[in-house]
PDB file of N, CA and C in Angstrom:
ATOM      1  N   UNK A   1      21.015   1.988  17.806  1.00  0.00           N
ATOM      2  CA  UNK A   1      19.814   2.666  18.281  1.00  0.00           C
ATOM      3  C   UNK A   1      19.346   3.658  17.209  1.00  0.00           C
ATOM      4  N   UNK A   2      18.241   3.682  16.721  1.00  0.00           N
ATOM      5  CA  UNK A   2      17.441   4.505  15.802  1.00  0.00           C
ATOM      6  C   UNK A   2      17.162   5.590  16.017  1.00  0.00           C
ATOM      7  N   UNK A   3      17.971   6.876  16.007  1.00  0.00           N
ATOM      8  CA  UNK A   3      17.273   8.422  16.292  1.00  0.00           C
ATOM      9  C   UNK A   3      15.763   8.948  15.672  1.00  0.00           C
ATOM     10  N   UNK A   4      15.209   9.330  16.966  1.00  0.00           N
ATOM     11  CA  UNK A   4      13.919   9.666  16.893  1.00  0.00           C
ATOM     12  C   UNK A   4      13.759  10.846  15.776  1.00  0.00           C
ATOM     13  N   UNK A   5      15.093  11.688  15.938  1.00  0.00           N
ATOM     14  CA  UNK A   5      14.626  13.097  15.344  1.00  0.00           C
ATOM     15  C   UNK A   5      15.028  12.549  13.048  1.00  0.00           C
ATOM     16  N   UNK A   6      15.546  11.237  12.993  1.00  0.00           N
ATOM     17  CA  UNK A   6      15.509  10.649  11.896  1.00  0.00           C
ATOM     18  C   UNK A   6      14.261  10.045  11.205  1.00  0.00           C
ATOM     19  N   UNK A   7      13.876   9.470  12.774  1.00  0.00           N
ATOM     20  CA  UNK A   7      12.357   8.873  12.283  1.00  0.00           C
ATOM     21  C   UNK A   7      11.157  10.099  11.736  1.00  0.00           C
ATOM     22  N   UNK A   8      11.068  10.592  12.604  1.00  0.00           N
ATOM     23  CA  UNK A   8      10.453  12.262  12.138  1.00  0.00           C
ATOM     24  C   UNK A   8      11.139  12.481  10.747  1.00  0.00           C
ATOM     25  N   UNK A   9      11.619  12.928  10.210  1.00  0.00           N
ATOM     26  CA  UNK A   9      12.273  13.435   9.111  1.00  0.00           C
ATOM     27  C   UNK A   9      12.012  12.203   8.098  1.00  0.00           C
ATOM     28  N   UNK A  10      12.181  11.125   8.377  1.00  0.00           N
ATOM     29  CA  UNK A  10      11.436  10.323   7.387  1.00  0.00           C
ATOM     30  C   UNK A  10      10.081  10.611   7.181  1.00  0.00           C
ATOM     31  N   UNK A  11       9.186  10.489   8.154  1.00  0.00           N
ATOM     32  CA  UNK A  11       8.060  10.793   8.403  1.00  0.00           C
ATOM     33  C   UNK A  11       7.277  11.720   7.582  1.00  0.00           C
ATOM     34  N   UNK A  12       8.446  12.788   7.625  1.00  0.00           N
ATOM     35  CA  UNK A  12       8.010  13.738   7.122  1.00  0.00           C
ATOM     36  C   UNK A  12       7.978  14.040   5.883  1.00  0.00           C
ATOM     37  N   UNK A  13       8.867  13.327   5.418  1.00  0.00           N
ATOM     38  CA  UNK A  13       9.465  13.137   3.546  1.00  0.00           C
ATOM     39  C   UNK A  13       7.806  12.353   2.970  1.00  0.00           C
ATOM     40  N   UNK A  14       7.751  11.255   3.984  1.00  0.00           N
ATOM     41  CA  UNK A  14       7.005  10.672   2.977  1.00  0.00           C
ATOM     42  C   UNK A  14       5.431  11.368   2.945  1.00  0.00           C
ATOM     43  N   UNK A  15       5.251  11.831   4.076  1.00  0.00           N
ATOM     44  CA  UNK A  15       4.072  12.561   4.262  1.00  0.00           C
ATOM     45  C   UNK A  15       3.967  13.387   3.018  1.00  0.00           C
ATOM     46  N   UNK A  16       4.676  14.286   2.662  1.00  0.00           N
ATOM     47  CA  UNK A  16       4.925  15.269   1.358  1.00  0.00           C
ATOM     48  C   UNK A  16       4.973  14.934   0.292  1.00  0.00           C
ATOM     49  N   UNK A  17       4.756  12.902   0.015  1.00  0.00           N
ATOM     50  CA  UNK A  17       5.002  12.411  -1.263  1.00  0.00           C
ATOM     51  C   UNK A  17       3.392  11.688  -1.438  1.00  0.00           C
ATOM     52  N   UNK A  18       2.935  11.454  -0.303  1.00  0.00           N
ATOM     53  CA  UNK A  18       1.509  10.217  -0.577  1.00  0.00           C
ATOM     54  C   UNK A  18       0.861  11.219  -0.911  1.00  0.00           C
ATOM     55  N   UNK A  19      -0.285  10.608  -1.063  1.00  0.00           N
ATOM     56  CA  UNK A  19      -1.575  10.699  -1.788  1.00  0.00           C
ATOM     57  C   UNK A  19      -2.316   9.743  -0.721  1.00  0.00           C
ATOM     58  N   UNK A  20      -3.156  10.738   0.200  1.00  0.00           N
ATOM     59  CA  UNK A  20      -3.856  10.187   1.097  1.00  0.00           C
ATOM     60  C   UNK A  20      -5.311  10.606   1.145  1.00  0.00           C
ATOM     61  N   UNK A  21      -5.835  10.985  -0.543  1.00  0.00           N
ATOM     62  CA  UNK A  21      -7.550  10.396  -0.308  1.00  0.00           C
ATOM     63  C   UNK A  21      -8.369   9.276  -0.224  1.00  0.00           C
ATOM     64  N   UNK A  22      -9.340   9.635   0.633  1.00  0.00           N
ATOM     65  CA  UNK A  22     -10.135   8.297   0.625  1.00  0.00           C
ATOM     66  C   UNK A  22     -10.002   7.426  -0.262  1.00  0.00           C
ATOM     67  N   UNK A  23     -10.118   7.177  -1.515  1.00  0.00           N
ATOM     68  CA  UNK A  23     -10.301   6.243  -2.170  1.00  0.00           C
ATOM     69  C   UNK A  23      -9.053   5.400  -2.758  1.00  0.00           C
ATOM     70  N   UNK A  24      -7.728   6.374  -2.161  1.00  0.00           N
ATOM     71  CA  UNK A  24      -6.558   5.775  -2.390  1.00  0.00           C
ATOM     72  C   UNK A  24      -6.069   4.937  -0.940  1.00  0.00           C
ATOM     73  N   UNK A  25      -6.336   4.736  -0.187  1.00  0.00           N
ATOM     74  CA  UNK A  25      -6.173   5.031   1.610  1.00  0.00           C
ATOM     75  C   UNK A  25      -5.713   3.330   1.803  1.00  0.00           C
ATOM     76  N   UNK A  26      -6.258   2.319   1.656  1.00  0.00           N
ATOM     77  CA  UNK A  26      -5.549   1.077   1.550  1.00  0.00           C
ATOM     78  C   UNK A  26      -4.572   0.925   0.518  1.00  0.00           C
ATOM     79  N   UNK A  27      -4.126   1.561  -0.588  1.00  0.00           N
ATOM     80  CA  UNK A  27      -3.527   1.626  -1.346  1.00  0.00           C
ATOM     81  C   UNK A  27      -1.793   2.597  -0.462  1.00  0.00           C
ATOM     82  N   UNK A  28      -2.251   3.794   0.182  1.00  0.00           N
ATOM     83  CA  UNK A  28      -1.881   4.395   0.990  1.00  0.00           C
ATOM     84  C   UNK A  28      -0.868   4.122   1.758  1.00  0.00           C
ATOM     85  N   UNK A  29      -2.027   2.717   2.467  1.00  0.00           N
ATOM     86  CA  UNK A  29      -1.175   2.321   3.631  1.00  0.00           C
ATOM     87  C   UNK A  29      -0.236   1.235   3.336  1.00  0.00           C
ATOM     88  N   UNK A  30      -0.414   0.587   2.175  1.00  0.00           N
ATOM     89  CA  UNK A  30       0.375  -0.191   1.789  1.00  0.00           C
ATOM     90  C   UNK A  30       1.953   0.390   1.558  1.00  0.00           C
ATOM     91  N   UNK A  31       1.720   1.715   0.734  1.00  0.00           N
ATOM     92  CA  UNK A  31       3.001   2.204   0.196  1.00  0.00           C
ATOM     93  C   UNK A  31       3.710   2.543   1.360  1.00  0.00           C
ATOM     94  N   UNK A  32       3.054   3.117   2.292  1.00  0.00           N
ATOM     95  CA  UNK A  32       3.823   3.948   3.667  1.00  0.00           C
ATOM     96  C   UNK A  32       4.514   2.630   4.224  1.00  0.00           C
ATOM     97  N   UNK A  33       3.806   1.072   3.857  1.00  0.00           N
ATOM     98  CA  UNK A  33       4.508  -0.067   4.879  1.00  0.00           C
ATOM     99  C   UNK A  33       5.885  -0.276   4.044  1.00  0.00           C
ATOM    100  N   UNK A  34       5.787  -0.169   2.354  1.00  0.00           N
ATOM    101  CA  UNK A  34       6.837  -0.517   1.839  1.00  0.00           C
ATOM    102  C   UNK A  34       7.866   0.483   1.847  1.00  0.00           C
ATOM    103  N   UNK A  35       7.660   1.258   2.326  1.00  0.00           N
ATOM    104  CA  UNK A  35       8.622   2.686   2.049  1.00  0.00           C
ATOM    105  C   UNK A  35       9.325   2.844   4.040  1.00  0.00           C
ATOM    106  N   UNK A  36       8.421   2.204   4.818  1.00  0.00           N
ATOM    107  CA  UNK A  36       9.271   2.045   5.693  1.00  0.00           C
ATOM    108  C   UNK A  36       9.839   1.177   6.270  1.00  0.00           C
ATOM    109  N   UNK A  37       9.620   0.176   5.397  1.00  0.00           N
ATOM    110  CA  UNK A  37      10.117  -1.412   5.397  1.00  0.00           C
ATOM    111  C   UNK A  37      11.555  -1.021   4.633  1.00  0.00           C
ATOM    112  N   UNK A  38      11.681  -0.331   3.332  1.00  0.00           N
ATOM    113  CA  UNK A  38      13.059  -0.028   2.855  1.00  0.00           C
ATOM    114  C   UNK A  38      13.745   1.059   3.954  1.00  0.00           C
ATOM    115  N   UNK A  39      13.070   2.237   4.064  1.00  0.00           N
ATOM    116  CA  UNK A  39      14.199   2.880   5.071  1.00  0.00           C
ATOM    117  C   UNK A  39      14.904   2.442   6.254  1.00  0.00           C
ATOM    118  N   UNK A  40      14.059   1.734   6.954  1.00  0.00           N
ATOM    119  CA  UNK A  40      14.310   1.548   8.638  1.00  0.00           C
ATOM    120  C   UNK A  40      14.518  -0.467   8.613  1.00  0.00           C
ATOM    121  N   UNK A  41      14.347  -0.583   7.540  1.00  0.00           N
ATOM    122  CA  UNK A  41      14.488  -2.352   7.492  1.00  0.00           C
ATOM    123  C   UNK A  41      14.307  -3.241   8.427  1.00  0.00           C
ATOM    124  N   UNK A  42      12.804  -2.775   8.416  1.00  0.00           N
ATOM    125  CA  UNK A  42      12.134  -3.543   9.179  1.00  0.00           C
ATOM    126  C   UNK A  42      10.893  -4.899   8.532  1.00  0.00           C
ATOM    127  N   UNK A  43      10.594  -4.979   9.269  1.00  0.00           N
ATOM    128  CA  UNK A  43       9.274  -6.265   8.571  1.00  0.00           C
ATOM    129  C   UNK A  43       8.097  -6.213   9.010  1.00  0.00           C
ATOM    130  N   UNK A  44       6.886  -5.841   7.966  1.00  0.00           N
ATOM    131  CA  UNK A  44       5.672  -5.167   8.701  1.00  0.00           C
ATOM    132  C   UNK A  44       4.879  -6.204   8.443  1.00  0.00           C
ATOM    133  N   UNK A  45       4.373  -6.806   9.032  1.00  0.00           N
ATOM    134  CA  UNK A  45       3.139  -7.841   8.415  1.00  0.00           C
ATOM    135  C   UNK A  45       2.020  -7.616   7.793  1.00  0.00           C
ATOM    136  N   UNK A  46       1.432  -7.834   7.227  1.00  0.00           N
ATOM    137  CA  UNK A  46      -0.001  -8.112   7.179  1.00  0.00           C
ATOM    138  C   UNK A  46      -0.908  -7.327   8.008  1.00  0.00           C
ATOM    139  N   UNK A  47      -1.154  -7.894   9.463  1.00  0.00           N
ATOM    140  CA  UNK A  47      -1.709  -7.582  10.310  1.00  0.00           C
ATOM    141  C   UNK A  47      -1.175  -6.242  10.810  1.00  0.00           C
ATOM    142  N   UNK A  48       0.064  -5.968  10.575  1.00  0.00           N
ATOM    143  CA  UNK A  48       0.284  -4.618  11.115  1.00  0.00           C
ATOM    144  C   UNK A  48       0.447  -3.301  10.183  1.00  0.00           C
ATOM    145  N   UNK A  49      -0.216  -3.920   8.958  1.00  0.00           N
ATOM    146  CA  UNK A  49      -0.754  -2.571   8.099  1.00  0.00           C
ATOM    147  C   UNK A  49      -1.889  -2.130   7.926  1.00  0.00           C
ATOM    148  N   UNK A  50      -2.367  -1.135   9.159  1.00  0.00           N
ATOM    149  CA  UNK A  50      -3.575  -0.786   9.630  1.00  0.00           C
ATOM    150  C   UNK A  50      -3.416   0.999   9.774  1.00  0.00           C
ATOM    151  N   UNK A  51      -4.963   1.403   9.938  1.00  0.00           N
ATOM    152  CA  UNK A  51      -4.308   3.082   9.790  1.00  0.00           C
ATOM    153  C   UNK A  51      -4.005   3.323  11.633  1.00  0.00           C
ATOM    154  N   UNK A  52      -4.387   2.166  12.303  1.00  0.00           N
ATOM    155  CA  UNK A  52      -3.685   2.311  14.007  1.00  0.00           C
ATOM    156  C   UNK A  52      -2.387   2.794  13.916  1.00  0.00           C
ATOM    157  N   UNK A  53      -1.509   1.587  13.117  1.00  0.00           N
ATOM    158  CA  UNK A  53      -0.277   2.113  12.748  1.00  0.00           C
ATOM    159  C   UNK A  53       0.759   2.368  12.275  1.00  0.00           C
ATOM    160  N   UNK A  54      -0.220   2.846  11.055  1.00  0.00           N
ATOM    161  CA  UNK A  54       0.671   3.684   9.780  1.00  0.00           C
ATOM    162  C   UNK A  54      -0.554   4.825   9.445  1.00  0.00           C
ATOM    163  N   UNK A  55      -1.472   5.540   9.945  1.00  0.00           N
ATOM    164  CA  UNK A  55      -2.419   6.394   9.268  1.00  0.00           C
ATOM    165  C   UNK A  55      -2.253   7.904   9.898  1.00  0.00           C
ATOM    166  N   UNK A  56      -1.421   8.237  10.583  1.00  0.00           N
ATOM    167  CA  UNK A  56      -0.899   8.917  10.617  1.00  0.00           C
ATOM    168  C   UNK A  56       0.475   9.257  11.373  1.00  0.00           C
ATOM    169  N   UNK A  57       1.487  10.335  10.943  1.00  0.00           N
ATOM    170  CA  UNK A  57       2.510  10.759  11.656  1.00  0.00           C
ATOM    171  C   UNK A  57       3.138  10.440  12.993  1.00  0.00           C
ATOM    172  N   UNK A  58       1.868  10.342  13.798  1.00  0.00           N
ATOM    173  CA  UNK A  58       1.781  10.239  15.316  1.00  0.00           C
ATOM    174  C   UNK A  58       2.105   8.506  15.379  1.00  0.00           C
ATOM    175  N   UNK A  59       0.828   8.276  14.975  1.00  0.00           N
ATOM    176  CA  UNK A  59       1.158   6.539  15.241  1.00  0.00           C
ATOM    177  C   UNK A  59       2.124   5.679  14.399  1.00  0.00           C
ATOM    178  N   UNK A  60       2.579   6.528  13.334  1.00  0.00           N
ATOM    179  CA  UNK A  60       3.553   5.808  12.453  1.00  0.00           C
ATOM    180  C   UNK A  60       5.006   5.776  13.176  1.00  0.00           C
ATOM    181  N   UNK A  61       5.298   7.097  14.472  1.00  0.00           N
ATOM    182  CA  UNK A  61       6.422   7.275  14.360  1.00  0.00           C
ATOM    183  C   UNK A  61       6.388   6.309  15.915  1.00  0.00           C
ATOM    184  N   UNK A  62       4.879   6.005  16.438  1.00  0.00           N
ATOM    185  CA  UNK A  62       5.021   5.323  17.648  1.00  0.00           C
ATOM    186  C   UNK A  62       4.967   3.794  16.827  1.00  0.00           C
ATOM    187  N   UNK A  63       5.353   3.602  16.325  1.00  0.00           N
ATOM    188  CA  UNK A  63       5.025   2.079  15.586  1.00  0.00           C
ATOM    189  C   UNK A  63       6.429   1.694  14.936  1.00  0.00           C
ATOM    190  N   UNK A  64       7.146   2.424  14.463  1.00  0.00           N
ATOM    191  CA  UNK A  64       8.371   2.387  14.060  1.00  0.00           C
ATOM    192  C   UNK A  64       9.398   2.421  15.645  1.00  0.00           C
ATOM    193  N   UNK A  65       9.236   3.163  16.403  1.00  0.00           N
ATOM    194  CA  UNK A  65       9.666   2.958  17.639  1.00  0.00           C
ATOM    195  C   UNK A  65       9.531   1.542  18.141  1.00  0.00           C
ATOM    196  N   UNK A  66       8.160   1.083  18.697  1.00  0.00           N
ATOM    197  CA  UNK A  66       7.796  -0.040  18.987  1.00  0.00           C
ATOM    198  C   UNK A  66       8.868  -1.512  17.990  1.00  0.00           C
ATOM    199  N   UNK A  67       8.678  -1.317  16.845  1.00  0.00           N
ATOM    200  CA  UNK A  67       9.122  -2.115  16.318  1.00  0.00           C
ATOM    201  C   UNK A  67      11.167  -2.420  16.569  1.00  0.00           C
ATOM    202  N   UNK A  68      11.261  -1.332  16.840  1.00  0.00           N
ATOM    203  CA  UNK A  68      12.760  -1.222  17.129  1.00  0.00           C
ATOM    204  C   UNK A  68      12.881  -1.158  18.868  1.00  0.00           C
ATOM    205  N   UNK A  69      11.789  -1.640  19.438  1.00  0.00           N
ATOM    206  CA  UNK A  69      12.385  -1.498  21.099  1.00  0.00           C
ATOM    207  C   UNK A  69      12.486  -0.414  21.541  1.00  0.00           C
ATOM    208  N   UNK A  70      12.109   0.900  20.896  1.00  0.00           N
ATOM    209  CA  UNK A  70      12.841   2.203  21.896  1.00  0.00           C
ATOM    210  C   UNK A  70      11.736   2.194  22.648  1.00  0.00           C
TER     211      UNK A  70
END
């Protein structure tokens, strides 16, 4: 089972590392899929690299949940 208060703390690391202006923002969301595809080893598709959920904190950490069943 995946601790929530881990997912946060990832969350939060990477938040402090992107570069989230406009003109970088699909570029953005790409990195946030590969960076939580290595931590939490998961598999994000295509279709599920959207800013629904990966564009921010909130929906990233409900999307990483989702993906693991909690």
């Amino acid at each position: 089972m995946i601790d929530e208060k881990y997912i946060q703390t990832c969350i939060n690391e990477l938040s402090s590392i992107k570069d989230t202006s406009d003109n970088k923002r699909e570029v953005s969301l790409i990195e946030t899929a590969l960076f939580i595809e290595d931590i939490f080893t998961i598999v994000i598709t295509d279709e599920e690299i959207s800013t629904e959920n990966l564009g921010n904190s909130g929906n990233l950490l409900n999307f990483i949940k989702k993906k693991y069943g909690v």
